[in-house]
Protein backbone atom coordinates (compact mmCIF):
# COMPACT_ATOMS: atom_id res chain seq x y z
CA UNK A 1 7.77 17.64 43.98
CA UNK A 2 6.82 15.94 40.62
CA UNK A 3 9.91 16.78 37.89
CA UNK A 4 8.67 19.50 35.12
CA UNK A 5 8.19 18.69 31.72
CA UNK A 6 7.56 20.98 28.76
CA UNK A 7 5.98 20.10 26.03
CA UNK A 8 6.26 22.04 22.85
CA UNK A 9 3.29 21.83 20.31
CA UNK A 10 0.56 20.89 23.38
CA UNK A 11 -2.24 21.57 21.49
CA UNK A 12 -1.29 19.08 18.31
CA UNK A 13 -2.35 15.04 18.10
CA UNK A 14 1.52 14.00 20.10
CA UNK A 15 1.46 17.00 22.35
CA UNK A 16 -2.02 16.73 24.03
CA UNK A 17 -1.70 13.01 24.22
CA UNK A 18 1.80 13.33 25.92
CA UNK A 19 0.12 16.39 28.29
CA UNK A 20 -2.56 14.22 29.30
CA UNK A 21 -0.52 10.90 30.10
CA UNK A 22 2.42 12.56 31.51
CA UNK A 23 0.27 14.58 33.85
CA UNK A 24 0.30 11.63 36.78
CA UNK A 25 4.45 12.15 37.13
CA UNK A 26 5.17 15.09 35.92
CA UNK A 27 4.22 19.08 36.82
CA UNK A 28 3.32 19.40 32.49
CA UNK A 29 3.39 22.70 30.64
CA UNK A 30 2.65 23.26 27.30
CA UNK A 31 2.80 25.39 24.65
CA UNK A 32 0.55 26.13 22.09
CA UNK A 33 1.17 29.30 19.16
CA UNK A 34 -2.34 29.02 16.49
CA UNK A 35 -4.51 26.76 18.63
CA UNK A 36 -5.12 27.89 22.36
CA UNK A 37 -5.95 24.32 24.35
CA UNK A 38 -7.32 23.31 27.80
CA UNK A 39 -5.66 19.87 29.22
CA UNK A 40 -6.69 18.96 32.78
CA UNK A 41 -3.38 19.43 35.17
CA UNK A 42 -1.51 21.26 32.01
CA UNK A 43 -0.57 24.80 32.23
CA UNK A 44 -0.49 26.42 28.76
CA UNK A 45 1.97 28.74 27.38
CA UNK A 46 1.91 30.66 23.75
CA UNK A 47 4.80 30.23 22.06
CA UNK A 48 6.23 30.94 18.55
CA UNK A 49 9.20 28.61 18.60
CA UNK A 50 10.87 30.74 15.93
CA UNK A 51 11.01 33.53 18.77
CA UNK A 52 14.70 32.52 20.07
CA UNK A 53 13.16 35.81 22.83
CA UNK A 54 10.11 34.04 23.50
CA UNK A 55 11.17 30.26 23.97
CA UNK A 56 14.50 31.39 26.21
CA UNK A 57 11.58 33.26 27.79
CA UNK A 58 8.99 30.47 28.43
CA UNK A 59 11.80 27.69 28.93
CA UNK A 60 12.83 30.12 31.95
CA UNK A 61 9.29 30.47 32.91
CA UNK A 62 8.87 26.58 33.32
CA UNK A 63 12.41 25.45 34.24
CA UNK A 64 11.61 22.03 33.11
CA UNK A 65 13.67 18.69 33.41
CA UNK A 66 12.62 17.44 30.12
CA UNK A 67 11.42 19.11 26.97
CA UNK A 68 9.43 17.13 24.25
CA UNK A 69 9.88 19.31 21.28
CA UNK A 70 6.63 18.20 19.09
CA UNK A 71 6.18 21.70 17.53
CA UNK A 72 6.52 21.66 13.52
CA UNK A 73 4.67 22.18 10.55
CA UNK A 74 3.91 18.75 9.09
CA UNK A 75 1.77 19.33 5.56
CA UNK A 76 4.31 17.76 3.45
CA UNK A 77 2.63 19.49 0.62
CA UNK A 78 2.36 22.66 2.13
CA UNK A 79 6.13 22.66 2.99
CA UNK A 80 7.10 22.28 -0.28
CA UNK A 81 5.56 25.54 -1.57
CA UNK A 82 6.41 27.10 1.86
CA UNK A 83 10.27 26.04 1.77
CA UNK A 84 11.16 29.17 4.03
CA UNK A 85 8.63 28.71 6.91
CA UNK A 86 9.11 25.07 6.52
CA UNK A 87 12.45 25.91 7.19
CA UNK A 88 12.25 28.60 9.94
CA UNK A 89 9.77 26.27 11.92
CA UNK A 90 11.54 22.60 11.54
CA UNK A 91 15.03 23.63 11.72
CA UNK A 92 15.63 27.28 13.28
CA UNK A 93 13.10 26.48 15.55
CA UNK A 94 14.16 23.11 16.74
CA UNK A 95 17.64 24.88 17.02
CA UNK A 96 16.27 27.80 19.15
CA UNK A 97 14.28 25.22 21.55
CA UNK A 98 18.14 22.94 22.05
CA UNK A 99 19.32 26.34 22.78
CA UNK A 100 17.20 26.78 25.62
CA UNK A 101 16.52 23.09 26.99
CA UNK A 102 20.58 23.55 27.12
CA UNK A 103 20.73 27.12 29.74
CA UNK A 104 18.03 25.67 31.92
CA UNK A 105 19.88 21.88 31.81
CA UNK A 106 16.67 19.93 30.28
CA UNK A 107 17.03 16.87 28.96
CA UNK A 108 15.50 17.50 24.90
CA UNK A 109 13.92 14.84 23.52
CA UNK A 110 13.28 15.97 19.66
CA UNK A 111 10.51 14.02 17.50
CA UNK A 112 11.10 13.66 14.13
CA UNK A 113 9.90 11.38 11.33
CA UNK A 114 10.35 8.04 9.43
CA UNK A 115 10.67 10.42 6.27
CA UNK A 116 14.45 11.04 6.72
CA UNK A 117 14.89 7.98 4.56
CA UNK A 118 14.05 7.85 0.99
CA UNK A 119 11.98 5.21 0.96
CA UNK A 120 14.12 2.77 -1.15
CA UNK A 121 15.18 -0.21 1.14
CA UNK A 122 12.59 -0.11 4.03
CA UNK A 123 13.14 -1.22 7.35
CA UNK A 124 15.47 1.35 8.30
CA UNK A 125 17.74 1.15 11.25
CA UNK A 126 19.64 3.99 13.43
CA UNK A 127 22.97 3.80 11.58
CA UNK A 128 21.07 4.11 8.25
CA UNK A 129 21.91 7.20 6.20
CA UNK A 130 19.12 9.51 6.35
CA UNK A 131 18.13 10.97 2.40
CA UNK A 132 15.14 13.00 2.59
CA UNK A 133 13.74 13.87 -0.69
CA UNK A 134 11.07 16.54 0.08
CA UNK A 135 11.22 20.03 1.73
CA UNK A 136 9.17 18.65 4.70
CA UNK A 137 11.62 16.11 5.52
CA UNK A 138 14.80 18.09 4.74
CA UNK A 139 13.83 20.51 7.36
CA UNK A 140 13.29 17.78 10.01
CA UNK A 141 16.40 15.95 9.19
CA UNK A 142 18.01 19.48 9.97
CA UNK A 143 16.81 19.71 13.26
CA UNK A 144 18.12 16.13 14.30
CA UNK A 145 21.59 17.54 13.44
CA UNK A 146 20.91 20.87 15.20
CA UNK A 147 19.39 19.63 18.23
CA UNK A 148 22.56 16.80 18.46
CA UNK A 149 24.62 19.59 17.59
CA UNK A 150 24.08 21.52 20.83
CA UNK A 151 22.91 18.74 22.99
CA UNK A 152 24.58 15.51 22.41
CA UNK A 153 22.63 13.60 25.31
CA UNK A 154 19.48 14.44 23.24
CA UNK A 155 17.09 12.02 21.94
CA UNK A 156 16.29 11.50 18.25
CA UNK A 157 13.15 9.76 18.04
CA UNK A 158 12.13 8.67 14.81
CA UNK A 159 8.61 7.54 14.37
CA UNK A 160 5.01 7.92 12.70
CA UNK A 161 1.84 8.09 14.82
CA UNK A 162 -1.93 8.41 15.12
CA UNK A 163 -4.68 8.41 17.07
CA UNK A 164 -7.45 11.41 18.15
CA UNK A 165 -6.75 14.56 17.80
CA UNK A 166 -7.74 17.73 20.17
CA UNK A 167 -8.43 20.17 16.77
CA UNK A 168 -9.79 19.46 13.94
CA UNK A 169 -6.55 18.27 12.00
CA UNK A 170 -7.35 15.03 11.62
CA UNK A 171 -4.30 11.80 11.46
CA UNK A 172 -4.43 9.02 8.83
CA UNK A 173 -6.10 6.47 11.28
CA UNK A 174 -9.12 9.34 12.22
CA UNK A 175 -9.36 10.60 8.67
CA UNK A 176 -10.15 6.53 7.79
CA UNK A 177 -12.67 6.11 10.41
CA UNK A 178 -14.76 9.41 9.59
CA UNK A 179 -14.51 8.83 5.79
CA UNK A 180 -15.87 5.01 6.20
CA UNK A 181 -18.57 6.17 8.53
CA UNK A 182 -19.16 8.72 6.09
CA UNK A 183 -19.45 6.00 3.26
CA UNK A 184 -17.18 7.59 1.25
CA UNK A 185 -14.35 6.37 -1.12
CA UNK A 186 -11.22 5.88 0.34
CA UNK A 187 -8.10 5.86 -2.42
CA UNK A 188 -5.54 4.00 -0.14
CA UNK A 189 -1.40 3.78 -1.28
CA UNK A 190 -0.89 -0.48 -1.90
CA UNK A 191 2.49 0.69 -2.53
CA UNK A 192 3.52 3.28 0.43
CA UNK A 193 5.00 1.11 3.63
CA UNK A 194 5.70 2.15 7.27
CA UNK A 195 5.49 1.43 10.95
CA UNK A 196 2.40 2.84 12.25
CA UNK A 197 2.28 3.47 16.20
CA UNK A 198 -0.60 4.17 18.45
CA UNK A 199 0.11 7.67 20.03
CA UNK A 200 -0.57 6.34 23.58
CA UNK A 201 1.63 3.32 22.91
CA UNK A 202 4.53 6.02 22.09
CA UNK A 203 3.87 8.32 24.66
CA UNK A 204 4.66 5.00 27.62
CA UNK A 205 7.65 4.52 25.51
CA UNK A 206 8.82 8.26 25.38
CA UNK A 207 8.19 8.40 29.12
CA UNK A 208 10.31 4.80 30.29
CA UNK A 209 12.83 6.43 27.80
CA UNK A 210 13.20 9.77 29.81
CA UNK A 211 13.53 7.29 33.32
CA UNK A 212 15.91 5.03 31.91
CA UNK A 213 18.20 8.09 30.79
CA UNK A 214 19.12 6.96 27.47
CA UNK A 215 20.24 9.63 24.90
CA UNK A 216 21.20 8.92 21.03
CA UNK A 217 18.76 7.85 17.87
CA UNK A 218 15.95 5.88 18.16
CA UNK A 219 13.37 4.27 15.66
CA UNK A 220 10.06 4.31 17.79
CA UNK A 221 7.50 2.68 15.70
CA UNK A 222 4.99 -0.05 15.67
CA UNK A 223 6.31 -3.33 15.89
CA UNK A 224 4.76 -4.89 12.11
CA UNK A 225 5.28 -2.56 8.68
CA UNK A 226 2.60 -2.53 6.59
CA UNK A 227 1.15 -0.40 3.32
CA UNK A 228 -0.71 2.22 3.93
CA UNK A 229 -4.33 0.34 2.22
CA UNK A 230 -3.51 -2.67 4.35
CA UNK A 231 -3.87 0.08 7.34
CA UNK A 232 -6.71 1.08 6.48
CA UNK A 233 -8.57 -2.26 5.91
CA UNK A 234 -7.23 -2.97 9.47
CA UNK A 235 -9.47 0.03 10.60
CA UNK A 236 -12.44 -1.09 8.77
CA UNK A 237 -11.83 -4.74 10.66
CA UNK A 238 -12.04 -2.79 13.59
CA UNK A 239 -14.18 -0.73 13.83
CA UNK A 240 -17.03 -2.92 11.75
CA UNK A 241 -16.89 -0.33 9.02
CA UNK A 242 -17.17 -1.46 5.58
CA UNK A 243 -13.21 -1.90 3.90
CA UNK A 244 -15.23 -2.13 0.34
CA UNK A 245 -15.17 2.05 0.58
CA UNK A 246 -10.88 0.97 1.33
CA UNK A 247 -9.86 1.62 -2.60
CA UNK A 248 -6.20 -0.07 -3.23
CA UNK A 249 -4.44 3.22 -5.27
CA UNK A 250 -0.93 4.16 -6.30
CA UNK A 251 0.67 7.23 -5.04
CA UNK A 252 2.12 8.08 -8.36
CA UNK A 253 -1.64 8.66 -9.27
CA UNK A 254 -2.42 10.71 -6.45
CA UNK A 255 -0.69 13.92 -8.12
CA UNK A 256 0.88 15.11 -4.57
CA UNK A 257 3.67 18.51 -5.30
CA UNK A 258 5.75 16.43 -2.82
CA UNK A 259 7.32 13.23 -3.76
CA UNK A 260 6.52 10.57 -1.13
CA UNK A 261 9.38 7.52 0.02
CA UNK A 262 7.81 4.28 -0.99
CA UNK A 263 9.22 2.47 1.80
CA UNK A 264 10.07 4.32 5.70
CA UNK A 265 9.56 1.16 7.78
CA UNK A 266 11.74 1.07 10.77
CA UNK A 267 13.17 -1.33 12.34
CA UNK A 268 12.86 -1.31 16.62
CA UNK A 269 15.43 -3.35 17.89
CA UNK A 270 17.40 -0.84 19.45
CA UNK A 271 14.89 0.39 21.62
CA UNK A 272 12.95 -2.65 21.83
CA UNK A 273 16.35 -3.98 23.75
CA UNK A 274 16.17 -1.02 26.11
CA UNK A 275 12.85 -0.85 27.73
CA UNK A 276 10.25 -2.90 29.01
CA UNK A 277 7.35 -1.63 27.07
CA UNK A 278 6.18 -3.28 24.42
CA UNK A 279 5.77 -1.65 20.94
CA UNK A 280 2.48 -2.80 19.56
CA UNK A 281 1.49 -4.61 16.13
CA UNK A 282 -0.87 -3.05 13.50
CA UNK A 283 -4.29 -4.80 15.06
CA UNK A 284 -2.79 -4.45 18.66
CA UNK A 285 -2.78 -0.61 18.53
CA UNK A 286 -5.52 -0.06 16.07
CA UNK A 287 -7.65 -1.98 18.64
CA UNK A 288 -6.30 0.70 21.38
CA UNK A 289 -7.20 3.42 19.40
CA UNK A 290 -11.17 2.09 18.84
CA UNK A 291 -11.56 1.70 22.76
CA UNK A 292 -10.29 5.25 23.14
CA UNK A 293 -12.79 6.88 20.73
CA UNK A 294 -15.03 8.03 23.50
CA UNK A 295 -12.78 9.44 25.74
CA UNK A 296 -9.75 11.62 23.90
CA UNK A 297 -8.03 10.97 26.76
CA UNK A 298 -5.55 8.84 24.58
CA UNK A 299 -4.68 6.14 27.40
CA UNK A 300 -4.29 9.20 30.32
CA UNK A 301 -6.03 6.60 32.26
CA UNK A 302 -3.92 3.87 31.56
CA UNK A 303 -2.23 1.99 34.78
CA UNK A 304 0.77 3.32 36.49
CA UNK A 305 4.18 2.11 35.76
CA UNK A 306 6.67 1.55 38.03
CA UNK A 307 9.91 1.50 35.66
């Protein structure tokens, strides 16, 4: 019998992808609150993870072995005027899902985001102080120290992703591809860094992870930092889409209500010493993502691993 795995948040861009992967060695549930999803060989569950009822409820439906708690609300503007769900969501609710991963004995691995950091030095590593400065990533930082807090064999991981998406929220690296095909201007940050990874590329990693039983922080990230208008020429390259519509812009121009770090690179050593799976470069994964476009699948056909 294949171990259980529940994954909060099925329905979003990390959730499906990890549903449809995951599905080959694990029996996958998932849960979904505003955006009811089919997956083939998922079983979906509605859940409000602010519920503590519900989720104790639904994590003693599934009885899973490991929990991938991908649920949040992750409009970094929309947080900011929304402090209090923001809040409820990212923090109480990661809280209430450790709570429950702990009675049924799950191992939790909690995803949060580059954004901890305020952007100042760039390349961050584990032992790095995190210093959020917006409401978004104040409430994630809170559930890394609520989810260690009750579980301290969790794992932190620490990252920022794209690829396809099952709704129509689109990520950075989709939103690119349908405005250039769209031949519209693109105003790109020349002065915003990070570490993109390719969702399927994170998803092999999450799983080897959850085999080779580690527990603590991680940084999970690509392997090469880059601005965010280098990213999107990258796309362009790609794709054989036009990077002319690729406008170089500053984010203090782009009159966001949330400040923005300049610089949440992360450094990978710690996990690149761990595993066997390598974490891809910018063209590597971008290159991934292109041969995907026709089948959202996200890699769920990708070989086997034997770890």
């Amino acid at each position: 019998m294949n171990e259980k795995l529940l994954i909060t948040g099925g329905s979003g861009l990390l959730g499906s992808n990890i549903a449809g992967i995951a599905a080959k060695g694990f029996k996958v549930f998932a849960t979904h609150n505003s955006n009811p999803s089919q997956i083939q060989d998922t079983e979906f569950l509605p859940l409000d993870i602010r519920d503590k009822k519900q989720v104790f409820f639904t994590f003693r439906k599934a009885m899973p072995n490991l929990v991938i708690h991908t649920a949040a609300l992750t409009n970094v503007d929309y947080c900011e005027t929304h402090s209090k769900e923001a809040w409820a969501v990212n923090a109480e609710g990661t809280e209430n899902v450790a709570l429950a991963s702990k009675e049924v004995g799950a191992k939790l691995f909690y995803i949060s985001t580059d954004s901890v950091f305020n952007g100042e030095q760039g390349m961050y590593v584990e032992e790095d102080t995190p210093n959020p400065i917006n409401v978004y990533a104040k409430t994630k930082f809170e559930g890394e120290e609520r989810a260690r807090h009750w579980l301290s064999d969790s794992i932190i991981v620490r990252t920022a992703f794209y690829g396809w998406s099952l709704h129509n929220k689109s990520s950075l690296a989709e939103w690119v591809v349908n405005g250039l095909r769209e031949r519209k201007t693109l105003n790109m940050f020349t002065d915003v860094f990070f570490s993109p990874i390719f969702v399927s590329n994170l998803v092999e990693v999450l799983i080897e992870m959850y085999h080779r039983n580690l527990s603590g922080i991680f940084h999970v990230a690509g392997s090469e930092r880059c601005s965010k208008y280098v990213f999107g020429q990258e796309i362009a390259k790609s794709f054989g889409l036009n990077s002319e519509y690729v406008k170089p812009s500053s984010v203090a121009e782009a009159g966001l209500k949330a400040r923005r770090p300049k610089d949440v690179s992360l450094n990978i050593n710690k996990v690149s010493n761990a595993i066997h799976t390598k974490l891809l470069g910018v063209k590597e994964g971008i290159t991934w993502f292109k041969n995907l476009e026709n089948s959202f699948q996200g890699g769920y056909h990708e070989k086997n691993k034997d770890w």
